[in-house]
C-alpha atoms as a PDB file:
ATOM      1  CA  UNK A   1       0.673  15.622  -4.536  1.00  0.00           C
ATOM      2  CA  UNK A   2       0.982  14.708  -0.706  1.00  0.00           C
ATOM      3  CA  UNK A   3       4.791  12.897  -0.392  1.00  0.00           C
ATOM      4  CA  UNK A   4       5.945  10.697   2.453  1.00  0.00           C
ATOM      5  CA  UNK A   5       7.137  13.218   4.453  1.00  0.00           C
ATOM      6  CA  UNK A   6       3.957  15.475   4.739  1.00  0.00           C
ATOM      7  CA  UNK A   7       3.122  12.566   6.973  1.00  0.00           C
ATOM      8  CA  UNK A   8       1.231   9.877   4.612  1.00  0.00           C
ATOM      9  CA  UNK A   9       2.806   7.059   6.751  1.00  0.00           C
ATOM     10  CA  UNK A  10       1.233   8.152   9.668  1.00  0.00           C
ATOM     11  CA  UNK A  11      -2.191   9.354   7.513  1.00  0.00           C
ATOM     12  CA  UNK A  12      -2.552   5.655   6.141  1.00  0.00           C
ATOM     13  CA  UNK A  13      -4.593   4.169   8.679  1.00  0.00           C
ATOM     14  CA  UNK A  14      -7.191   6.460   7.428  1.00  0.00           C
ATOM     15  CA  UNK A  15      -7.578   3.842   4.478  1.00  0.00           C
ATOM     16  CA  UNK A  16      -9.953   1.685   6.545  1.00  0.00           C
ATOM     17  CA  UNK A  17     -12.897   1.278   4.798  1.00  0.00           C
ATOM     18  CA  UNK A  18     -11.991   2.830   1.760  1.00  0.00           C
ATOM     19  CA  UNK A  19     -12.887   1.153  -1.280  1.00  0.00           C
ATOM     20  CA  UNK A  20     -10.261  -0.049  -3.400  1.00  0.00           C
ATOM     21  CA  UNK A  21     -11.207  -0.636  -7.347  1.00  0.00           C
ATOM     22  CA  UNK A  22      -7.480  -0.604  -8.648  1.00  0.00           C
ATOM     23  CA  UNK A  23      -4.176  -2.536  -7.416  1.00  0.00           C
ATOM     24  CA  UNK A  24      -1.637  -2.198 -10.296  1.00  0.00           C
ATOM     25  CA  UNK A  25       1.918  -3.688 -10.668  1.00  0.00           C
ATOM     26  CA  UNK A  26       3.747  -0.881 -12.465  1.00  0.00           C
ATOM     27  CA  UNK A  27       6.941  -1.959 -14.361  1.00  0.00           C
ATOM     28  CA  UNK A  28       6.972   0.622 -16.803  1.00  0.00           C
ATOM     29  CA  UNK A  29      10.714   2.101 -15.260  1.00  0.00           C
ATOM     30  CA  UNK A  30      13.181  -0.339 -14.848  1.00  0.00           C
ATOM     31  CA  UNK A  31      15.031   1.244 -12.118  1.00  0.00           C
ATOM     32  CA  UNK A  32      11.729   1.854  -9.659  1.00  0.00           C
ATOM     33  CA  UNK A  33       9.085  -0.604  -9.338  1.00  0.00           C
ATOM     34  CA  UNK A  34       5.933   0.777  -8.157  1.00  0.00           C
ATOM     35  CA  UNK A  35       2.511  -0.435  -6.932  1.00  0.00           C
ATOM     36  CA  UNK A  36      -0.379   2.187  -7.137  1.00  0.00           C
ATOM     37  CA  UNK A  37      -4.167   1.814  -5.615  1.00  0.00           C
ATOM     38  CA  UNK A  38      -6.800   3.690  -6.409  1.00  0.00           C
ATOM     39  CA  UNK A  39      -9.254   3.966  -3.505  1.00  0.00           C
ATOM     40  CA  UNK A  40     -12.185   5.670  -2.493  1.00  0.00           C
ATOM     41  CA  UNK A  41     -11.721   6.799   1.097  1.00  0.00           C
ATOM     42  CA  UNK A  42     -14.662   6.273   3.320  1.00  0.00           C
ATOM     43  CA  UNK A  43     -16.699  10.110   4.092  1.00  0.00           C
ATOM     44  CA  UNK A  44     -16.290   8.654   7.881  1.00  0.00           C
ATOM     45  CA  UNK A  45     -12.801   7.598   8.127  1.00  0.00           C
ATOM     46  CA  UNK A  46     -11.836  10.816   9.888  1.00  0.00           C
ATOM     47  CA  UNK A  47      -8.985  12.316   7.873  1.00  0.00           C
ATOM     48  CA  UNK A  48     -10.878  15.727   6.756  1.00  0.00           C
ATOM     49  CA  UNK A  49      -8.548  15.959   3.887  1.00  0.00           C
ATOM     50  CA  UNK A  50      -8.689  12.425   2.321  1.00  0.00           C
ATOM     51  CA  UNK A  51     -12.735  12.148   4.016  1.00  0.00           C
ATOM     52  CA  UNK A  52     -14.661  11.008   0.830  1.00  0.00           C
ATOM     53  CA  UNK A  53     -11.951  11.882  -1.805  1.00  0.00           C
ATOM     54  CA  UNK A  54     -10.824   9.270  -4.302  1.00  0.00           C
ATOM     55  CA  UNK A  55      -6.609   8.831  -4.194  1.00  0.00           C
ATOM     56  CA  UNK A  56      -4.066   7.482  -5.900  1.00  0.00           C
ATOM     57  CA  UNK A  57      -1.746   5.821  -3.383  1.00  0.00           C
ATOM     58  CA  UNK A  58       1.639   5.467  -4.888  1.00  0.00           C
ATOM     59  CA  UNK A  59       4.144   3.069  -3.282  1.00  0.00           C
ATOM     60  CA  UNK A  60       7.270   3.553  -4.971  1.00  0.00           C
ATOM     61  CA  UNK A  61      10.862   1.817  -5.230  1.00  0.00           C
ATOM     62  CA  UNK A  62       9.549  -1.576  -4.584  1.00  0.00           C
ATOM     63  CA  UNK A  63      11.612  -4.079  -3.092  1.00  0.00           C
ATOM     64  CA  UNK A  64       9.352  -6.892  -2.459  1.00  0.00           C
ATOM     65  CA  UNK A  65       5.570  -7.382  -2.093  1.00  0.00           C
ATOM     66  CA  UNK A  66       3.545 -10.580  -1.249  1.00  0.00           C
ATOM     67  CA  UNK A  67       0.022 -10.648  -2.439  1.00  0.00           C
ATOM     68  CA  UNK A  68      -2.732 -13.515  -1.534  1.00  0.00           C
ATOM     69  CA  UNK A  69      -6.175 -12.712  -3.487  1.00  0.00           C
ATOM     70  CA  UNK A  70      -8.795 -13.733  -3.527  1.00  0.00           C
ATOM     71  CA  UNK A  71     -11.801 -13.522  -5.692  1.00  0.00           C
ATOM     72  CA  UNK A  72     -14.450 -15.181  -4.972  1.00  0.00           C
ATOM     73  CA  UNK A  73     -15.914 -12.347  -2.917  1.00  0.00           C
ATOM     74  CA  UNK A  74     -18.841 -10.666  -4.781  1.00  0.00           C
ATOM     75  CA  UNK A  75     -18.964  -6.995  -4.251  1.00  0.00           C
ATOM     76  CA  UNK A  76     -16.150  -3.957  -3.898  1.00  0.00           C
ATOM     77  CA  UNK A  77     -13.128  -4.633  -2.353  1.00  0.00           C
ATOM     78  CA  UNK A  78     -12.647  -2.754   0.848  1.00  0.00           C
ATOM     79  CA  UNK A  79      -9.728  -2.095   2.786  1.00  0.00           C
ATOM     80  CA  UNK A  80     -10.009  -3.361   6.655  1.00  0.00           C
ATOM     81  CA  UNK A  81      -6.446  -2.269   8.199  1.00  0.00           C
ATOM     82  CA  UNK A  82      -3.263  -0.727   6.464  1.00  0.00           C
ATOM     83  CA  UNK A  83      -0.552  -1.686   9.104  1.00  0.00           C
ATOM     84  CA  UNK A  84       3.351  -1.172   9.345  1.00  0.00           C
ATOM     85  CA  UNK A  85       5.269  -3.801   9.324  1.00  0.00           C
ATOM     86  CA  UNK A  86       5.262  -7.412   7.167  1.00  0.00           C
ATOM     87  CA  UNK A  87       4.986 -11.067   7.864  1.00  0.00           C
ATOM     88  CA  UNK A  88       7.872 -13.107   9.648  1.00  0.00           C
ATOM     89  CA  UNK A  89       8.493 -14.860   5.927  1.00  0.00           C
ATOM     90  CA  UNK A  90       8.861 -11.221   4.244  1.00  0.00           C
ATOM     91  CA  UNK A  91      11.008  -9.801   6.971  1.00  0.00           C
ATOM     92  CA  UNK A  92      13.147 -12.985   6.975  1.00  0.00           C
ATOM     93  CA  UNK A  93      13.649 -12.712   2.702  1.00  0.00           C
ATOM     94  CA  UNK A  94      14.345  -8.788   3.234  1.00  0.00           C
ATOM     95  CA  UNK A  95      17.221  -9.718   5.991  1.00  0.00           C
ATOM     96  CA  UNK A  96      18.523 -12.196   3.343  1.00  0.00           C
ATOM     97  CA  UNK A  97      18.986  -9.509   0.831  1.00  0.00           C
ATOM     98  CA  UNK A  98      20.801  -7.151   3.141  1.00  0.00           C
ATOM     99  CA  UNK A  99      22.966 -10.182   4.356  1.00  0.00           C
ATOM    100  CA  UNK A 100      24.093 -10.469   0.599  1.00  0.00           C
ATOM    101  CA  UNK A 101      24.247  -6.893   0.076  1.00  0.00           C
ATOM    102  CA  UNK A 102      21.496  -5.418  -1.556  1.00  0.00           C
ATOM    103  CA  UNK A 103      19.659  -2.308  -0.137  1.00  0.00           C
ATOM    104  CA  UNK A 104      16.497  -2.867   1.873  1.00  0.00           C
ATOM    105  CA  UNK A 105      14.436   0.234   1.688  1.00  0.00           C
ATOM    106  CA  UNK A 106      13.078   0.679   5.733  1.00  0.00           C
ATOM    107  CA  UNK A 107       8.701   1.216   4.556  1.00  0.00           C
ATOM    108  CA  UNK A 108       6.899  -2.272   5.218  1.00  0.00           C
ATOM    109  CA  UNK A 109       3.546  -1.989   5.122  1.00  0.00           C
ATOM    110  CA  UNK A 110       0.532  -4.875   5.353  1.00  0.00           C
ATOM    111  CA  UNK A 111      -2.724  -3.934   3.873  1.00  0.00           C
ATOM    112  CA  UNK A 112      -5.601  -6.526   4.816  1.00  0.00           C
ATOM    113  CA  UNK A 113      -9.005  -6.136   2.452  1.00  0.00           C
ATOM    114  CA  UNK A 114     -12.606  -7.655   2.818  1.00  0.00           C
ATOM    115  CA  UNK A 115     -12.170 -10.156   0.972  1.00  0.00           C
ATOM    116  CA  UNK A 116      -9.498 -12.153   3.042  1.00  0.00           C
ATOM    117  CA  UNK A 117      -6.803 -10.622   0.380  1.00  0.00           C
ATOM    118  CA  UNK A 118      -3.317  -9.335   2.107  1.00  0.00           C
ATOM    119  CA  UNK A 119      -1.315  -7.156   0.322  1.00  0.00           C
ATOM    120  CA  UNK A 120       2.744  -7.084   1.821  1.00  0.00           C
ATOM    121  CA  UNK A 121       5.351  -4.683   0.641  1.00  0.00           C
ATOM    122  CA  UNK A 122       8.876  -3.458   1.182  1.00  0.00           C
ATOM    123  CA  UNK A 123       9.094   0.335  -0.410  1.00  0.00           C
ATOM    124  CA  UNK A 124      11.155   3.218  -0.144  1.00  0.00           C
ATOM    125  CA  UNK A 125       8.616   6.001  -0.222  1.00  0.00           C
ATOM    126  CA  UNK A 126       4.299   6.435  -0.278  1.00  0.00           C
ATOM    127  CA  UNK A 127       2.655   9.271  -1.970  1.00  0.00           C
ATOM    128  CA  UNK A 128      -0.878  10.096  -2.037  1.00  0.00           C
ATOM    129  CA  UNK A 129      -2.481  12.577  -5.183  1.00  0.00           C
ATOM    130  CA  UNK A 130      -6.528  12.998  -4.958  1.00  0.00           C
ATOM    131  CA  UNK A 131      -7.836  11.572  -8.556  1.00  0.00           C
ATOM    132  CA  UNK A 132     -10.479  14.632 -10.322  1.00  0.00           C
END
């Protein structure tokens, strides 16, 4: 397993293009929320290590995440941009929180897909395993 600090922040980009067939909500521990993707990174996206590979993306110790979907789009679901940083409305509720005391982890990420779908969140740390 690749953690955050072998540089996945900064590897991320790299997801353009990659298909995405999984987006899961994971509540199984109820002291860290996680989201995982499964994706299938594009043989071109120019990350020799991740080039072709299907990953598990892990983002873990959720704060908040914002998700628009859509599905009326026929065909996979690709990802265009994975971004830091969240919308004006996210940012704004995570400043709320901190105003009333709760930790705010510092990840923000915005991942745009194909389809139109945005996918916002507020985390504490990415990791990245290659699926067999």
């Amino acid at each position: 397993m690749v953690r955050q600090s072998d540089s996945i922040p900064d590897n991320l980009v790299y997801l353009h293009d990659a298909k995405c067939s999984e987006i899961t909500w994971d509540c199984s521990n109820p002291d860290c929320r996680s989201i995982r993707m499964i994706v299938i990174v594009d043989i071109d996206a120019g990350l020799p290590m991740w080039d072709g590979k299907q990953l598990q993306i892990t983002l873990s110790d959720v704060l908040a995440i914002h998700f628009i979907g859509w599905g009326f789009v026929i065909g996979d679901e690709v990802i265009d941009d994975w971004r830091s940083g969240v919308s004006d409305f996210l940012e704004g509720e995570c400043k709320s929180l901190h105003a009333k005391g709760i930790g705010v982890p510092s990840l923000r990420y915005t991942i745009s897909f194909s389809s139109g779908s945005t996918l916002e969140v507020v985390c504490a740390e990415v990791f990245a395993s290659e699926k067999p």
